[in-house]
C-alpha atoms as a PDB file:
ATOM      1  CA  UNK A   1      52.845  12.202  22.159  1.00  0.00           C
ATOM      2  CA  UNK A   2      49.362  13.969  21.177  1.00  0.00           C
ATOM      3  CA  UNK A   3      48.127  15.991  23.850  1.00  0.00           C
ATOM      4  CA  UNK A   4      44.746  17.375  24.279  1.00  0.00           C
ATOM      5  CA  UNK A   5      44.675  20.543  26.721  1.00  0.00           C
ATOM      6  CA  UNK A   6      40.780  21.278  27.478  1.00  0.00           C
ATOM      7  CA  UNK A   7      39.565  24.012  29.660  1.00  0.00           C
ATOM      8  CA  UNK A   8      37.073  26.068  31.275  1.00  0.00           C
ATOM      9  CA  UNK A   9      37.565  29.972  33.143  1.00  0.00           C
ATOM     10  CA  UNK A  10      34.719  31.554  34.653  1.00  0.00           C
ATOM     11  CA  UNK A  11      34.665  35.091  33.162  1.00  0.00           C
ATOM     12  CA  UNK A  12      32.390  36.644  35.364  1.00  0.00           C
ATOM     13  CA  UNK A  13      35.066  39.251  35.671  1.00  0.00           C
ATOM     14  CA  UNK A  14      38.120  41.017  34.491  1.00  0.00           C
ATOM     15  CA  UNK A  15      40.162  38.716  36.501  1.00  0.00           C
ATOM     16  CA  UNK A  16      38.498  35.345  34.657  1.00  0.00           C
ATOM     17  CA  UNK A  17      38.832  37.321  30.824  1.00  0.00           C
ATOM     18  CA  UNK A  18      42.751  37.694  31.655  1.00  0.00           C
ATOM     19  CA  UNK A  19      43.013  34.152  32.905  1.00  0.00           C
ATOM     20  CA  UNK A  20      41.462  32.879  29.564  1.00  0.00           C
ATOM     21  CA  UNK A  21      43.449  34.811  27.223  1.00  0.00           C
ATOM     22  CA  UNK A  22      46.588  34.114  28.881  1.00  0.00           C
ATOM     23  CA  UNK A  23      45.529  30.343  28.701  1.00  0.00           C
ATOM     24  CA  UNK A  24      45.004  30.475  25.341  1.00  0.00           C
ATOM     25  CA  UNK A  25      48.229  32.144  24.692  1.00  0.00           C
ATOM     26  CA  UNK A  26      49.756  29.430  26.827  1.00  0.00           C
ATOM     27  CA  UNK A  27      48.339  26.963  25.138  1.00  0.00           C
ATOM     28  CA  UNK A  28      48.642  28.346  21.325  1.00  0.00           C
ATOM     29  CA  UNK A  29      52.634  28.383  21.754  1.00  0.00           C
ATOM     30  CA  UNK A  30      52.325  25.081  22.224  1.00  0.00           C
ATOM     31  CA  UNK A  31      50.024  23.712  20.201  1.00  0.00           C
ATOM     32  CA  UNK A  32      47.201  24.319  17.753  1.00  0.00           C
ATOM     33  CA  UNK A  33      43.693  25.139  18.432  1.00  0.00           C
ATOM     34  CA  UNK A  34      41.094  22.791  17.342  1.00  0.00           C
ATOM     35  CA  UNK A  35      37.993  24.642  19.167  1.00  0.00           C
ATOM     36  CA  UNK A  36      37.702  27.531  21.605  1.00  0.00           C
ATOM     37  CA  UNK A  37      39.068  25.764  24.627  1.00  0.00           C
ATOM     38  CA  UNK A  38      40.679  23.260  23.179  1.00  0.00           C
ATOM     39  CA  UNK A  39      43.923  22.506  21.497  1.00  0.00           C
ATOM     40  CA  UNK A  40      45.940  19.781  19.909  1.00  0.00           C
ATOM     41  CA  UNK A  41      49.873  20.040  21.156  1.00  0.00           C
ATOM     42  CA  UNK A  42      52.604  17.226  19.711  1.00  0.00           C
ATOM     43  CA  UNK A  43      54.571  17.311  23.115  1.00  0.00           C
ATOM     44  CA  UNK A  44      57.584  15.510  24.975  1.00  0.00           C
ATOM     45  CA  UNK A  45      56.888  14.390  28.665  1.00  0.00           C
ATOM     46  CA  UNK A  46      59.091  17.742  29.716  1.00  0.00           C
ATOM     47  CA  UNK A  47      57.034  20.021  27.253  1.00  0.00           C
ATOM     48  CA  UNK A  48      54.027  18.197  28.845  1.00  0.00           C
ATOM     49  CA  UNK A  49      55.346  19.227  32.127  1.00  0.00           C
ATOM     50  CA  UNK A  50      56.072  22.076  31.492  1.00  0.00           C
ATOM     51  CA  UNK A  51      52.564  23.011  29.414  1.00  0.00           C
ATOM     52  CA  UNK A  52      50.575  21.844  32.676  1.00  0.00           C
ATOM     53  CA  UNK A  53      52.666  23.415  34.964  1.00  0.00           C
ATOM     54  CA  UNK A  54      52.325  27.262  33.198  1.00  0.00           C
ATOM     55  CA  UNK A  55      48.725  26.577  32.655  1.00  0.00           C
ATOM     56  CA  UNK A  56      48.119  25.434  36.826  1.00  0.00           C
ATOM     57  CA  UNK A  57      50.009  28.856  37.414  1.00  0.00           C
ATOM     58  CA  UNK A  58      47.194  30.968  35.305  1.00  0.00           C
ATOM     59  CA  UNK A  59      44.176  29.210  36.739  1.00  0.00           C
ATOM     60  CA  UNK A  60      41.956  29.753  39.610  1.00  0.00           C
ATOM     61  CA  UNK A  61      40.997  26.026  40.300  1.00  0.00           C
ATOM     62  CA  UNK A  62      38.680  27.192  42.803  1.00  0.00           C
ATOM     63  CA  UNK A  63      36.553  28.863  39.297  1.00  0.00           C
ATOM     64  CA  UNK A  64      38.386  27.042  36.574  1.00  0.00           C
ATOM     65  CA  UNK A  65      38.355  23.694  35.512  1.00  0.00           C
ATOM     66  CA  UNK A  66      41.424  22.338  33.249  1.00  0.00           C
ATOM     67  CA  UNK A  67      41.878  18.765  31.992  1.00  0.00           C
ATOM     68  CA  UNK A  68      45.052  16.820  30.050  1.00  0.00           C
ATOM     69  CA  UNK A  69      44.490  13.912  27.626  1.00  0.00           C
ATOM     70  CA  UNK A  70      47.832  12.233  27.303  1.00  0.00           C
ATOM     71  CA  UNK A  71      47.457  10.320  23.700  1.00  0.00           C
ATOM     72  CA  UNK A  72      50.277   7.557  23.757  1.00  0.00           C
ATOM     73  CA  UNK A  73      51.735   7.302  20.300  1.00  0.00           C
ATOM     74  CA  UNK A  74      52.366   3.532  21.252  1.00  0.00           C
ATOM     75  CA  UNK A  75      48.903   2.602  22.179  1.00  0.00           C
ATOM     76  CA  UNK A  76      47.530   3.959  18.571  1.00  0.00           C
ATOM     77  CA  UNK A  77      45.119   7.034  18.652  1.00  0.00           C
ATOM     78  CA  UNK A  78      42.331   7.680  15.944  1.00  0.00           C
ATOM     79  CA  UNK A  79      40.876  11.024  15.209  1.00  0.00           C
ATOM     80  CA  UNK A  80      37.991  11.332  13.756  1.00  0.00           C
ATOM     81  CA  UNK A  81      37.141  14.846  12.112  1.00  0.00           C
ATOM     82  CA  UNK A  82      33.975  16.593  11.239  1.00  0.00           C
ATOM     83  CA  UNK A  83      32.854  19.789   9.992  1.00  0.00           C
ATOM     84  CA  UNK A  84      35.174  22.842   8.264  1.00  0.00           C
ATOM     85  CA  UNK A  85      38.140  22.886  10.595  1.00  0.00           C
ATOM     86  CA  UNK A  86      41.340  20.239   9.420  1.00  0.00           C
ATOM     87  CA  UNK A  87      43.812  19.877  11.676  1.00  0.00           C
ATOM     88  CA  UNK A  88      47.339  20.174  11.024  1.00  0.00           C
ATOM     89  CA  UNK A  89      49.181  16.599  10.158  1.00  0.00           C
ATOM     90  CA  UNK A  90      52.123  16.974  12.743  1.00  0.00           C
ATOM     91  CA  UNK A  91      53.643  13.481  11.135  1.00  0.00           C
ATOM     92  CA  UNK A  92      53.504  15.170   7.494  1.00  0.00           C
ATOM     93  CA  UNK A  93      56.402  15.942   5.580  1.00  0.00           C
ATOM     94  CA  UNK A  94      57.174  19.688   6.499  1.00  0.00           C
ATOM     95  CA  UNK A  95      57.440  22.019   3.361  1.00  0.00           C
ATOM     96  CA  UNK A  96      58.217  25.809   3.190  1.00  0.00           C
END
């Protein structure tokens, strides 16, 4: 399933910069960023779990804000793209 991991860290201090690069590190292991906060991960319900879970673990929800978008691959999901950035195709033939 597509997954779109969203968030938010206040980084009023040193304590909020750590929190978002270790998000984003989180997150890019996973997935593939599509904007600063945002990426685009092709995930199992485990990986999901397990995503969500390491991200709740960095995150000071009192400061921080983080929100999930589940994208069902049997309820259809359209994309729609504008500007420079093109996502990678995760159902693409994969050539080295």
């Amino acid at each position: 399933m597509l997954v779109i991991v969203c968030y938010d860290v206040n980084t009023e201090d040193a304590a909020g910069r750590r929190r978002l690069r270790q998000a984003a590190k989180a997150c890019e292991s996973r997935g593939q960023r599509v904007q600063k906060s945002v990426f685009e991960c092709q995930l199992d319900l485990a990986g999901l779990e397990e995503l969500e879970r390491r991200l709740l673990s960095i995150m000071d929800l009192e400061r921080d804000c983080l929100r999930l978008y589940r994208l069902s691959d049997g309820r259809g999901c359209e994309v729609r793209e504008h500007g420079r950035f093109r996502a990678q195709d995760f159902d693409a033939p994969l050539v080295f």
